[in-house]
Protein backbone atom coordinates (compact mmCIF):
# COMPACT_ATOMS: atom_id res chain seq x y z
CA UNK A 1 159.71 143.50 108.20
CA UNK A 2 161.02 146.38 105.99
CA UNK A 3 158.35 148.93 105.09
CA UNK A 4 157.58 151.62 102.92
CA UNK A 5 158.66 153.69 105.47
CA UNK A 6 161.63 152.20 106.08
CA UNK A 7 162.95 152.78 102.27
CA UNK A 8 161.68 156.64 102.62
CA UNK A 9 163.40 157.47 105.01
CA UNK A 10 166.85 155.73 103.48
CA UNK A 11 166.21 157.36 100.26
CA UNK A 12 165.22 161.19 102.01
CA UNK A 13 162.29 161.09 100.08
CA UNK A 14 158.49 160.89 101.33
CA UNK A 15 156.48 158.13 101.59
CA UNK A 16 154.16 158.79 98.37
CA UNK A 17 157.47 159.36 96.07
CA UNK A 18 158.60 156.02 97.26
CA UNK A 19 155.34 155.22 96.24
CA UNK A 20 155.34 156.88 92.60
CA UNK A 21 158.28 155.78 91.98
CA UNK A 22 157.16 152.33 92.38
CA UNK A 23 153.87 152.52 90.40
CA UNK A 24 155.04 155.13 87.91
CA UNK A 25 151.87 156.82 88.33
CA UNK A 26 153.73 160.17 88.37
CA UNK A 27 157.37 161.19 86.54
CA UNK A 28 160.23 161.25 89.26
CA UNK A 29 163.47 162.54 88.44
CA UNK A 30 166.03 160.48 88.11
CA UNK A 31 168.30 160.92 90.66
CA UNK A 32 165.92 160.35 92.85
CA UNK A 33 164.28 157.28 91.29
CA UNK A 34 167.80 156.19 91.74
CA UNK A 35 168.17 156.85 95.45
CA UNK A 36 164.95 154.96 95.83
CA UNK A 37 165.75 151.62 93.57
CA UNK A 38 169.39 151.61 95.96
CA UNK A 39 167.08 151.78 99.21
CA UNK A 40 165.08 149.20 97.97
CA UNK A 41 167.86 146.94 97.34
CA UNK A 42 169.84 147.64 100.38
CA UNK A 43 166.83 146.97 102.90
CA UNK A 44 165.41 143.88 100.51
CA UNK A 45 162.08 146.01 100.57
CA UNK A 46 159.37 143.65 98.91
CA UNK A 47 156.51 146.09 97.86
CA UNK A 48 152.75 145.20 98.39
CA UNK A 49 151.15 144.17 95.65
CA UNK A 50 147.73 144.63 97.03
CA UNK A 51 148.47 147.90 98.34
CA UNK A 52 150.13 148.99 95.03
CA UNK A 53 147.16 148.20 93.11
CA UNK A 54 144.94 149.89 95.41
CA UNK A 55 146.46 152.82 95.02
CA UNK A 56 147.47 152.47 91.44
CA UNK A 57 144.10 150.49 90.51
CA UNK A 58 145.37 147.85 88.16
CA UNK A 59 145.98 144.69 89.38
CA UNK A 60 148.22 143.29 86.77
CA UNK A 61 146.24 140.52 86.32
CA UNK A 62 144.92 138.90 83.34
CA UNK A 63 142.35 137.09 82.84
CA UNK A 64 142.28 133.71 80.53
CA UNK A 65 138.82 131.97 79.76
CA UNK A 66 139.88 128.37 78.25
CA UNK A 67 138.04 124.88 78.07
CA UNK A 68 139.36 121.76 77.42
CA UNK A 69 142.80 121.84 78.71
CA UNK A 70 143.59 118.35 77.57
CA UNK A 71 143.56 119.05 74.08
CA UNK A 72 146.88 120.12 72.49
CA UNK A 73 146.00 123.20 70.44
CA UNK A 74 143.85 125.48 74.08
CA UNK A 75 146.60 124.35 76.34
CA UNK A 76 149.49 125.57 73.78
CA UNK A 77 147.51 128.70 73.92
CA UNK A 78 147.53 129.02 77.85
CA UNK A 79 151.07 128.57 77.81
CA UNK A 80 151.73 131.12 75.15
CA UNK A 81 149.94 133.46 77.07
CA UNK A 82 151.59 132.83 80.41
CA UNK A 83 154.58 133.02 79.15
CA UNK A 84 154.35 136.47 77.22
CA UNK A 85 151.80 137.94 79.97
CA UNK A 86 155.33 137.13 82.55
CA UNK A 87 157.56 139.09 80.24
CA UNK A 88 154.99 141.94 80.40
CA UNK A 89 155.49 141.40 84.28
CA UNK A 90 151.43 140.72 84.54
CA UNK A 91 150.33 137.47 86.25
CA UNK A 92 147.58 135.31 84.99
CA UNK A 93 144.00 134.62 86.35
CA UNK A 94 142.93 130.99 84.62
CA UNK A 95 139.26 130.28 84.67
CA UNK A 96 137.84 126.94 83.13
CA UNK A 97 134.58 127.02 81.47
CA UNK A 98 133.10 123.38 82.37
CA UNK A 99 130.19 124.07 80.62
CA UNK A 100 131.84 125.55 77.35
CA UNK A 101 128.47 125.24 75.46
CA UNK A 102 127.19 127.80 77.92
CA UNK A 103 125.78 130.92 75.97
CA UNK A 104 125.65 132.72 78.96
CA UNK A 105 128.82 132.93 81.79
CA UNK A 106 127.41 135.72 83.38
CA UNK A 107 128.70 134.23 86.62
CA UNK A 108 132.58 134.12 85.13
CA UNK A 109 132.43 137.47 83.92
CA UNK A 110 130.79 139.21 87.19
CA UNK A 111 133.55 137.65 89.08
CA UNK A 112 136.31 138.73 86.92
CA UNK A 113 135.23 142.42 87.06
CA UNK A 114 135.10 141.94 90.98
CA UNK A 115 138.24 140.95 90.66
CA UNK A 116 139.36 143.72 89.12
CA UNK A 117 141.78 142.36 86.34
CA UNK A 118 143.33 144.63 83.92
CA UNK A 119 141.83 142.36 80.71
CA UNK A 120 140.52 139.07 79.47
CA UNK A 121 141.61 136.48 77.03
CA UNK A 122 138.33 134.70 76.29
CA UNK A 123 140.58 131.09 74.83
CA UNK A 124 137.54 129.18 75.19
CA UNK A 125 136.48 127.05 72.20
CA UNK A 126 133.81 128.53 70.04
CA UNK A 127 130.71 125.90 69.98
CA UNK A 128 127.61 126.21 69.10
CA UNK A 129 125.78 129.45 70.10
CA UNK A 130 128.01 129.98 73.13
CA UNK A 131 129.28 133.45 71.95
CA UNK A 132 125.62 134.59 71.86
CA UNK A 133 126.38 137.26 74.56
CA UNK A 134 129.29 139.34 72.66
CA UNK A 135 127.94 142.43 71.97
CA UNK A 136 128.93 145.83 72.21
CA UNK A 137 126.34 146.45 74.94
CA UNK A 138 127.60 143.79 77.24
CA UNK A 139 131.30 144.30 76.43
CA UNK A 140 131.53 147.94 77.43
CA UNK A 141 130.91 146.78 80.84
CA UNK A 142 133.44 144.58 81.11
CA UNK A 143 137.63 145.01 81.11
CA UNK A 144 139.22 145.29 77.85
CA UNK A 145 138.68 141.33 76.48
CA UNK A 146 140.25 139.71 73.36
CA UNK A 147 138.51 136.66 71.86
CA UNK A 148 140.31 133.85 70.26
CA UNK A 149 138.37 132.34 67.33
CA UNK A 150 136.02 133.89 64.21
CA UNK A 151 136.36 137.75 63.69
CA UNK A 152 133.13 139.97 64.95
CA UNK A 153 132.68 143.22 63.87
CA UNK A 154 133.32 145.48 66.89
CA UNK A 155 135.15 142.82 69.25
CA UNK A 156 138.73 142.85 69.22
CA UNK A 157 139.66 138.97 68.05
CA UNK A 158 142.54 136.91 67.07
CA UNK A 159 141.84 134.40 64.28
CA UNK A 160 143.00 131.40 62.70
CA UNK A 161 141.82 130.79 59.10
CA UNK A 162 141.10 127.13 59.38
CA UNK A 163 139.66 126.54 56.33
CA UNK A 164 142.78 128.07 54.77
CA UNK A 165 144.79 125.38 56.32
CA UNK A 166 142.35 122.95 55.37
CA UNK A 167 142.73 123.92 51.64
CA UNK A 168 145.65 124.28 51.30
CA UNK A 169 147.48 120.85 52.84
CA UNK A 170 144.63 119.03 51.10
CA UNK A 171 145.98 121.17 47.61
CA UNK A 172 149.35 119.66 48.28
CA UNK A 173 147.86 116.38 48.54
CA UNK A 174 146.31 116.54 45.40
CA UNK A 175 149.09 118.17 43.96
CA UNK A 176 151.05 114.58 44.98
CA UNK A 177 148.94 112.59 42.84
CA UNK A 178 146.67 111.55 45.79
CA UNK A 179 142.87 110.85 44.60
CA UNK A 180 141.07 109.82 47.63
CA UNK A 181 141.98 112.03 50.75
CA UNK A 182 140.29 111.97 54.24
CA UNK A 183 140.25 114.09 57.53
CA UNK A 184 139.95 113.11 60.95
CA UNK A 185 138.53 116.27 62.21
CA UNK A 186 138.00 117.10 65.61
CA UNK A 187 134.16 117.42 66.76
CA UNK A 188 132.30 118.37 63.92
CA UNK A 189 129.70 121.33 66.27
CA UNK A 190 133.10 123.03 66.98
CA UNK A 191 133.87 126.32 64.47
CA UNK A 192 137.43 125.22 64.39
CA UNK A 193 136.94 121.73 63.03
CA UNK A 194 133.56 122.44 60.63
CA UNK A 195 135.91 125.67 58.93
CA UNK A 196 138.48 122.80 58.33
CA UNK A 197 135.90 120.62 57.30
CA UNK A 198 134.65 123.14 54.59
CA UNK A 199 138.02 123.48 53.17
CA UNK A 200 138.69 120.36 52.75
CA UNK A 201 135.80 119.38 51.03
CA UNK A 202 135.67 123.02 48.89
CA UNK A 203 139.41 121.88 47.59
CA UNK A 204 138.58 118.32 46.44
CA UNK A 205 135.29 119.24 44.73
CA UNK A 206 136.96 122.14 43.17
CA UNK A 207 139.31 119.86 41.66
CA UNK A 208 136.86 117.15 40.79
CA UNK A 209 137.23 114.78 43.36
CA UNK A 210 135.23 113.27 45.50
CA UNK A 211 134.31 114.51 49.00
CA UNK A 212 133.26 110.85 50.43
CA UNK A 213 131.66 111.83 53.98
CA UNK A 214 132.91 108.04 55.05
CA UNK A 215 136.65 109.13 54.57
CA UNK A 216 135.66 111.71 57.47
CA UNK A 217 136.50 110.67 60.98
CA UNK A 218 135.63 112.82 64.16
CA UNK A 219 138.44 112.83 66.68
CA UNK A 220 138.41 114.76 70.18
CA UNK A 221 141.32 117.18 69.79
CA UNK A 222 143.60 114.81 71.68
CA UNK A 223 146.67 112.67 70.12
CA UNK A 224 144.76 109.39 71.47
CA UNK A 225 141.61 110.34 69.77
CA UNK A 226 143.37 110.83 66.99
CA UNK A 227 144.87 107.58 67.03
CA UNK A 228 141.79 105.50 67.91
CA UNK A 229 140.04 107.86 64.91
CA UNK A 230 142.69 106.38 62.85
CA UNK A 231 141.92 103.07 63.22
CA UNK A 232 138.56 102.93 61.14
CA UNK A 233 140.42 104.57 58.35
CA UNK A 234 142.66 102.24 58.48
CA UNK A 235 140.27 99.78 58.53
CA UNK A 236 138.06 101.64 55.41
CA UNK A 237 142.00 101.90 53.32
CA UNK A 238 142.63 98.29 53.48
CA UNK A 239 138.69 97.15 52.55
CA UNK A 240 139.21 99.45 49.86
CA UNK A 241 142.77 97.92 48.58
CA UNK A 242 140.80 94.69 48.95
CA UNK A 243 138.37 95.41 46.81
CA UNK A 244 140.34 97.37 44.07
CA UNK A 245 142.49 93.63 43.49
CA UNK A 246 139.44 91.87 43.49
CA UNK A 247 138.30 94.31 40.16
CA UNK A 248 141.75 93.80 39.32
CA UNK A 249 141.43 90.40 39.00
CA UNK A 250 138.13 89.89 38.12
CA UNK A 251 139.27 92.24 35.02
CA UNK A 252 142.53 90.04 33.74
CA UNK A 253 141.86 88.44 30.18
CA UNK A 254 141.47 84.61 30.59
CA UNK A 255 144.62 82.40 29.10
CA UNK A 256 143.01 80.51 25.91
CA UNK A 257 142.67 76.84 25.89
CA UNK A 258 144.01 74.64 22.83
């Protein structure tokens, strides 16, 4: 097996310039850093990656927190993430909180810093009280972490405005003519879906309409929740055409009778 050694001695270089040449951890020049990259190449030298991050102490790891990986919009996330966190040349560390109502991983978070990764994407949904921990206190413990989900003063976040979206495609609806509009939201004690909740029923009361709570169906975040949520709308829409020709016809001026 070809050591560090090995590629030293190729290049005529010592053994800790191979070595900051590798982890950058100190300027080379480059004619040497050239010498080095042509050992490497020639020998098929495959550094340590433990070693390197011993010395260099970053592990090029990061972190990602998720839950419910079988909804569409977390595991789009993870993928996003994998995918830039490769072109950064970092690997990813995926943890799965099976308890995502938990307002206290203590457990998750001791082992990450163990593990010495280099940050943490907390993707995990927001629910209930289960960012109760955040706080400066327990965050300048930890690696650098970015939260997915509502801002926080102090705690570096990335946010959708939900209830944006929510007022806005139920605007255009309106703006269509449409009168009696309906969501099938996901479950109702996530952030995500009450935010989209609130816009929708902000925009139709705004404009005068009616916010009927029984044109609201919960899904699960997953295409076949939203399909089975569709069903009792469906259901509710054709009841509701039903009874709109019975008015109808109950309403029609009788023919007169010679």
């Amino acid at each position: 097996m070809v050591t560090i050694n090995d590629v030293a001695r190729r290049a005529g270089v010592s053994i800790s310039t191979v070595s900051h040449a590798l982890s950058g951890a100190r300027p080379i020049s480059e004619p040497t850093k050239r010498r080095i990259m042509e050992a490497i190449a020639e020998l098929g030298y495959r550094p340590n990656k433990l070693a390197t991050s011993l010395v260099s102490r970053r592990s090029e790891t990061i972190a990602v927190v998720a839950s419910r990986l079988e909804a569409f919009g977390p595991v789009r996330s993870v993928i996003g993430i994998e995918q830039q966190a490769g072109d950064l040349g970092y690997q990813l560390l995926l943890n799965l909180l099976h308890v995502p109502d938990d307002p206290n991983p203590s457990s998750i978070l001791d082992d990450l810093v163990a593990r010495r990764v280099d940050g943490i994407i907390w993707a995990a949904s927001e629910i209930g009280e289960n960012r109760a921990w955040v706080c400066p206190e327990r965050l300048k413990h930890l690696p650098p972490i970015v939260f997915l989900g509502k801002p926080r003063e102090g705690v570096t976040t990335v946010s959708v405005d939900n209830a944006e979206g929510a007022r806005l495609v139920t605007q255009h609806l309106i703006d269509q003519g449409r009168r009696k509009i309906g969501v099938i939201a996901g479950p109702l004690n996530f952030r995500a879906a009450s935010e989209r909740y609130s816009g929708w029923e902000e925009t139709l009361i705004r404009a005068g309409l009616e916010a009927d709570p029984l044109r609201v169906v919960e899904g699960d975040w997953t295409a076949a929740g939203g399909a089975r949520a569709e069903r009792p709308a469906q259901r509710q829409r054709d009841e509701q055409a039903g009874d709109d020709e019975d008015r109808q016809h109950h309403q029609r001026p009788r023919a007169e009778v010679e």
